[in-house]
Protein backbone atom coordinates (compact mmCIF):
# COMPACT_ATOMS: atom_id res chain seq x y z
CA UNK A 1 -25.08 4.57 9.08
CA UNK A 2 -22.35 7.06 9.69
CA UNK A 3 -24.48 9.07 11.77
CA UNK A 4 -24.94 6.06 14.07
CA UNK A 5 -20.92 5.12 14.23
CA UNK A 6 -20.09 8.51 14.87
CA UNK A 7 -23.01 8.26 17.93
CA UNK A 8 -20.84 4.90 18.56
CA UNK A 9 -17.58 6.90 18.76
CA UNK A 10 -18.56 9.49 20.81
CA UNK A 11 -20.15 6.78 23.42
CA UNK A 12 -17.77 4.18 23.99
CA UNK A 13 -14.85 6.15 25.67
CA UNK A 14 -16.92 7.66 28.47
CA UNK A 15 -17.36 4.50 30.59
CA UNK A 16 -13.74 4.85 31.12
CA UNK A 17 -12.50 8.20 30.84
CA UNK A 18 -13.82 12.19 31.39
CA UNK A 19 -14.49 14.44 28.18
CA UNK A 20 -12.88 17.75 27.90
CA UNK A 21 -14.59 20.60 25.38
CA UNK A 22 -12.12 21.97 22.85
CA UNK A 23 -14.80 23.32 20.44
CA UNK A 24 -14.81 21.19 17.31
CA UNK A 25 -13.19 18.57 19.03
CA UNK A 26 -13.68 16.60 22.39
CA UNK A 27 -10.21 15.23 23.85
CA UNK A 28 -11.32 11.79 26.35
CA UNK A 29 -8.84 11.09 29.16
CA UNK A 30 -8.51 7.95 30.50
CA UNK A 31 -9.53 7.61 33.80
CA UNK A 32 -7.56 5.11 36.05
CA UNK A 33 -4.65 3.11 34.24
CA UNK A 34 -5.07 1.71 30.57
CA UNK A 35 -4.18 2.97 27.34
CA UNK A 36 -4.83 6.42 27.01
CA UNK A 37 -7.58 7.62 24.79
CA UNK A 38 -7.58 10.43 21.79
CA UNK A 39 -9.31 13.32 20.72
CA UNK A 40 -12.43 13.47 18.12
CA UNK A 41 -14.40 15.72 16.57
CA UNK A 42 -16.98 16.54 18.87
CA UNK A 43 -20.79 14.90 18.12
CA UNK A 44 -22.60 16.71 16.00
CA UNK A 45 -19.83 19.57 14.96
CA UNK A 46 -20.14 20.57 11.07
CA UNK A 47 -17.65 22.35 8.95
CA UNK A 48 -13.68 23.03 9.15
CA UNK A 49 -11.38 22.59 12.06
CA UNK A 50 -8.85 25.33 12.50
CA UNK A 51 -5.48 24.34 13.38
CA UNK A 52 -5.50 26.15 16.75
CA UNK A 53 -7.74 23.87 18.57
CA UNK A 54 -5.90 20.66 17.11
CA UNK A 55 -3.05 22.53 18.71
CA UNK A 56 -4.68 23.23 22.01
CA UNK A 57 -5.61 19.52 22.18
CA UNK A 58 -1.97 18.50 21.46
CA UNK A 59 -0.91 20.86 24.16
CA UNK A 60 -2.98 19.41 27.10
CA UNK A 61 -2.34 15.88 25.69
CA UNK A 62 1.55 16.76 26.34
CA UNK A 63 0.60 18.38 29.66
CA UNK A 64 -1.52 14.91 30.80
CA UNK A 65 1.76 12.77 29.57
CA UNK A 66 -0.45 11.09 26.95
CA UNK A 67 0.09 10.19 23.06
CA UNK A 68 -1.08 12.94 21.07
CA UNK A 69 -3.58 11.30 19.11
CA UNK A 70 -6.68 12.00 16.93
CA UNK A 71 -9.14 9.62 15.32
CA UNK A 72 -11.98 10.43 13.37
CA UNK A 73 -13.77 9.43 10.13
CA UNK A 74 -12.59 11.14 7.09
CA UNK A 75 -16.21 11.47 5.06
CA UNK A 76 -18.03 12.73 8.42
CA UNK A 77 -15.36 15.36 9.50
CA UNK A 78 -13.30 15.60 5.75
CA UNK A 79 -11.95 19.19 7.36
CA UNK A 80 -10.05 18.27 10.00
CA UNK A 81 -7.14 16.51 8.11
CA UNK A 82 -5.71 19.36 6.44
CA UNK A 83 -5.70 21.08 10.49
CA UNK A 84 -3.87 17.89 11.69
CA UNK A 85 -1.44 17.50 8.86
CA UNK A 86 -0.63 21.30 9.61
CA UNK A 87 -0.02 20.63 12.79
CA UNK A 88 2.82 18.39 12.48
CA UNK A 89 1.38 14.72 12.57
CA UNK A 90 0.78 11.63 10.35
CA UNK A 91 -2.85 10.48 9.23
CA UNK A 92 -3.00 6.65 8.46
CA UNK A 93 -6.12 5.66 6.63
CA UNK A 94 -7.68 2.72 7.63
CA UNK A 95 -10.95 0.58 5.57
CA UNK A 96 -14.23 1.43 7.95
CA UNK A 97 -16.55 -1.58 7.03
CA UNK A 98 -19.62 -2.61 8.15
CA UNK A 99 -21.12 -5.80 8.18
CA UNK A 100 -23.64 -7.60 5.44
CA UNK A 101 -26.26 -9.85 6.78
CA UNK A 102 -25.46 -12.52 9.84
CA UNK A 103 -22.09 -12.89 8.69
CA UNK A 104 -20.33 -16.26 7.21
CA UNK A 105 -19.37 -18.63 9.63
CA UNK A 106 -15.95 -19.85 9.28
CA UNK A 107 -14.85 -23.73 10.21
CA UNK A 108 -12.15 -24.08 13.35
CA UNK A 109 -8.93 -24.33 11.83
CA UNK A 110 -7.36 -27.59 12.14
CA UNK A 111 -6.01 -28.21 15.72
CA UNK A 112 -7.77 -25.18 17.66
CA UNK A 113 -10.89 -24.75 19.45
CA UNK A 114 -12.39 -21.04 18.82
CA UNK A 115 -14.55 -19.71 21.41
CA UNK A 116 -15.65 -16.72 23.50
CA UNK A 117 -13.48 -16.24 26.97
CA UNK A 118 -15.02 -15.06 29.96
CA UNK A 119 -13.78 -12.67 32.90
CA UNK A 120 -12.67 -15.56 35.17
CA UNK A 121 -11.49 -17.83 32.35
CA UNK A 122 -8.34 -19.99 32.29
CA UNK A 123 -7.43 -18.44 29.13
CA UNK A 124 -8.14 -14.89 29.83
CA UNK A 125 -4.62 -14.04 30.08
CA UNK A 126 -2.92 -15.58 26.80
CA UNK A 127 -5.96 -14.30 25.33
CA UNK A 128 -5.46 -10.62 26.25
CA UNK A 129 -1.61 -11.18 25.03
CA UNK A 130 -1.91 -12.35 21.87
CA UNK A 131 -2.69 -9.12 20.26
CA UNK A 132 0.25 -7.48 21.74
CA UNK A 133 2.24 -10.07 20.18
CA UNK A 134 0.89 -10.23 16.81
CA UNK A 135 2.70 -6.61 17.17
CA UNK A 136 6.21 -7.76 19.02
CA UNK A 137 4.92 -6.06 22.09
CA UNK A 138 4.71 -6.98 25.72
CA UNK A 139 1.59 -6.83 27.44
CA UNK A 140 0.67 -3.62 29.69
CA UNK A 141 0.96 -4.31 33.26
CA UNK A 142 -2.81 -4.91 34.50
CA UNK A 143 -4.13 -5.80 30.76
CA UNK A 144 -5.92 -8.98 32.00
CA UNK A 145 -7.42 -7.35 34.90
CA UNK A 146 -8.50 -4.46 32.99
CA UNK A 147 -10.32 -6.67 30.24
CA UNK A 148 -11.90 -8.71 32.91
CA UNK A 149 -13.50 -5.45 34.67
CA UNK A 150 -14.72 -4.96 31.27
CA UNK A 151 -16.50 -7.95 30.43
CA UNK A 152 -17.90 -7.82 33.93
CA UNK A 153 -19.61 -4.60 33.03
CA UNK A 154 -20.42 -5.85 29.54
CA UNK A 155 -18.51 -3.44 27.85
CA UNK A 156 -16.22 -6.14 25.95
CA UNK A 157 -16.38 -8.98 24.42
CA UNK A 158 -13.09 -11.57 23.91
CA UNK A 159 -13.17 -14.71 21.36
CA UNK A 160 -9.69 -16.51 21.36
CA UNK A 161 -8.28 -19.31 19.07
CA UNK A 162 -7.04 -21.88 21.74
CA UNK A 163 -4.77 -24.86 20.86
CA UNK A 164 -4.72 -28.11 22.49
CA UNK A 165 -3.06 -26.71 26.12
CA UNK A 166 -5.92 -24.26 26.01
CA UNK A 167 -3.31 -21.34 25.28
CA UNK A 168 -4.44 -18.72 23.39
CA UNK A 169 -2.68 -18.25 19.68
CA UNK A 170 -5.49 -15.58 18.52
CA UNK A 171 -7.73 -13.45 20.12
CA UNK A 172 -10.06 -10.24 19.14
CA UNK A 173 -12.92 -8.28 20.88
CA UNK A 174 -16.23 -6.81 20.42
CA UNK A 175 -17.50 -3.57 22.18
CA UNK A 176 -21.38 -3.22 22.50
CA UNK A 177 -22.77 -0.23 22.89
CA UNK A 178 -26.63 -0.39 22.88
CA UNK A 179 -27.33 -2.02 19.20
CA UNK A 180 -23.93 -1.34 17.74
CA UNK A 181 -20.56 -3.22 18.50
CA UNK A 182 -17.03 -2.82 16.58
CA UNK A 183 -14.83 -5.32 16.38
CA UNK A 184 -11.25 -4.14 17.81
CA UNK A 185 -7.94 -5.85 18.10
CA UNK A 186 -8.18 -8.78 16.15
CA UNK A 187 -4.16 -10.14 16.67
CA UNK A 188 -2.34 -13.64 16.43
CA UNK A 189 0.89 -14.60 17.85
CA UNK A 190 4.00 -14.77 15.29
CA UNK A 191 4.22 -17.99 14.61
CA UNK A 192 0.44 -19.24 14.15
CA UNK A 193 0.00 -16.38 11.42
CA UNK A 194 -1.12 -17.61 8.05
CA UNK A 195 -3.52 -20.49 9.58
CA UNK A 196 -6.56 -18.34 9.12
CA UNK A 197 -6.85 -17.92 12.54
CA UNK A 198 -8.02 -13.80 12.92
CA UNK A 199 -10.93 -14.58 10.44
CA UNK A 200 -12.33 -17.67 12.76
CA UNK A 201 -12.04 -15.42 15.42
CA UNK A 202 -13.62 -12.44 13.67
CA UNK A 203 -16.43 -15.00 12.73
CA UNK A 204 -16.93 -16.05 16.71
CA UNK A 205 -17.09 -12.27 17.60
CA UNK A 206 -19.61 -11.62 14.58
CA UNK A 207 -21.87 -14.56 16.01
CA UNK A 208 -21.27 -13.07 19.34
CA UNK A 209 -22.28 -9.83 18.76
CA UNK A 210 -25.69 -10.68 16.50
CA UNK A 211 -26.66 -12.91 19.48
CA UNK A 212 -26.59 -10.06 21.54
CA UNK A 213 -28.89 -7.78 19.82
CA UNK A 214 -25.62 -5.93 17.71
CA UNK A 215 -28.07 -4.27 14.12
CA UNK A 216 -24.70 -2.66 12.75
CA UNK A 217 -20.99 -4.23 13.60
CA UNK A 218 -18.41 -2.57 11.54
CA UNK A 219 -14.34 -2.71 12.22
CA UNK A 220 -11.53 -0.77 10.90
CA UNK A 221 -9.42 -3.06 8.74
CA UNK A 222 -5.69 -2.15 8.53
CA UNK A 223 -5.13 -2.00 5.30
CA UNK A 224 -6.85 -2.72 1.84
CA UNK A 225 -5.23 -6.18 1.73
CA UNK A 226 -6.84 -7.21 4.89
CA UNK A 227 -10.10 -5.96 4.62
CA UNK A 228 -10.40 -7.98 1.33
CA UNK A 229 -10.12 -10.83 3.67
CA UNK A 230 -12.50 -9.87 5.89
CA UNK A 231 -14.87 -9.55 2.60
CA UNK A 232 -15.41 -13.19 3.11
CA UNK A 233 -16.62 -12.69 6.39
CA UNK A 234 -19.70 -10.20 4.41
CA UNK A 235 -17.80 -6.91 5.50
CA UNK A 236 -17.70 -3.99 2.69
CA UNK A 237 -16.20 -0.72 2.78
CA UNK A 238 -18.51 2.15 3.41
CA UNK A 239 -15.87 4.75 4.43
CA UNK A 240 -12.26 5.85 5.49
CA UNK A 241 -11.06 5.63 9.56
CA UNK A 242 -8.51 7.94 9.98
CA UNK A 243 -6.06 7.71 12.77
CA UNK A 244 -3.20 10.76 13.50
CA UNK A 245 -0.64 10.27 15.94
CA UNK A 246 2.76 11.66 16.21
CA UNK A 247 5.46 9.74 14.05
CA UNK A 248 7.14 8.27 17.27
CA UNK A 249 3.89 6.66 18.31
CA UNK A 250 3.69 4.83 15.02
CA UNK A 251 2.19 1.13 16.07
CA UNK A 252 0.20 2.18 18.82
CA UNK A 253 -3.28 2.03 17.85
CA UNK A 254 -2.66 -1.20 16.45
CA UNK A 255 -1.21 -2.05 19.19
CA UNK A 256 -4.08 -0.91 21.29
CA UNK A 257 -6.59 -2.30 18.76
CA UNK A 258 -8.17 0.63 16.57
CA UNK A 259 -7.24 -0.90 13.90
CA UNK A 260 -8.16 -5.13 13.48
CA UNK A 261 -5.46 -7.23 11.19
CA UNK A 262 -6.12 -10.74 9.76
CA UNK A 263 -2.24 -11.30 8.37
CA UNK A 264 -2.79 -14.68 9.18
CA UNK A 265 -5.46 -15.81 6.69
């Protein structure tokens, strides 16, 4: 199962971005606007990391203008932390859980209609902003359009919580890749937190994603607390995500939706 996330990793960037070769690790650079991408281990690379080539990726990150930023999982690649940490940045660990079964549905919360958004839908827009809220963040210039390309080319999927003026309060996506799909930025809007809204929308993306053909849908929960919340959805920890990113960049792949939250339920 690790085998095939790591597959899953190593796919999902390239639609969008251009791989460079640093050895043990492959740094993907966004191509076009969006949020810049990170480096990984490379597919299939076994043993330690030395510190030199994390420091050779953080050096052409700097010289592209882009967050210098490393994901990986820590059971498939466990020698790379010690290389990062040595280099200067900070490792947050993050639940990697995969799903059980079909998933269990979850009822609408009272006074919102949960459902899937499409590229030309009215609500695309509050939908793509809600996430950056959940955080106290603005938008990026573009988002919508962006996400729109993307569902176009069936590369993402977007549920949304909608009240009653069909404005979005929560909103999450799902990114298929063959016969796997994560679920990725799973946010709600200050003050409709605590309504259960991220797990209803967690459950539309889950029912989403099986109808499509997804065999394995897993997320990265952002902390313990919230991925015993997305136990009721039939999710269970398998392993650890870990995300490094320079201290000043603290938020961002939250922000960017590496890592889901459900502080609302």
């Amino acid at each position: 199962m690790l085998n095939r996330i790591e597959s899953y990793y190593d796919a999902v960037p390239r639609p969008s971005s251009r791989a460079e070769d640093f050895g043990p690790l492959t740094l993907f650079v966004q191509a076009g606007d969006g949020w810049p991408y990170y480096a990984r281990p490379t597919l299939g690379h076994e043993g330690e990391v030395a510190v030199e080539a994390v420091e050779a990726v953080r050096a052409r990150q700097r010289e592209l203008g882009v967050p210098e930023a490393f994901e990986w999982v820590a059971e498939t690649t466990p020698g790379l932390r010690a290389a990062v940490e040595a280099s200067g940045l900070t490792v947050h660990e993050h639940p990697l859980m995969v799903l059980e079964g079909d998933g269990l549905a979850v009822p609408d919360p009272e006074g919102v209609t949960v459902r899937m958004v499409g590229a030309d839908d009215i609500a695309l827009e509050t939908a793509v902003a809600a996430p950056f809220a959940a955080f106290g963040m603005p938008p990026m210039p573009g988002a919508a359009d962006r996400v729109a390309q993307r569902i176009t080319g069936g590369l993402t999927r977007l549920a949304a919580a909608l009240d009653d003026t069909g404005r979005a309060l929560s909103a999450g996506q799902h990114q298929p890749v063959g016969a796997v799909s994560e679920v990725v930025g799973v946010g709600t809007v200050p003050a409709a937190q605590r309504r259960g809204l991220g797990l209803a929308v967690t459950a539309a993306l889950v029912a989403d994603a099986r109808a499509g053909g997804a065999e394995l849908v897993f997320l990265s929960a952002s902390d313990a607390d919230v991925a015993r919340l997305y136990g009721r959805l039939g999710f269970r920890t398998i392993a650890t995500a870990l995300i490094a990113e320079a201290e000043e960049a603290e938020g961002k792949a939250e922000t960017e939706g590496k890592a889901t939250t459900a502080e609302e339920a």
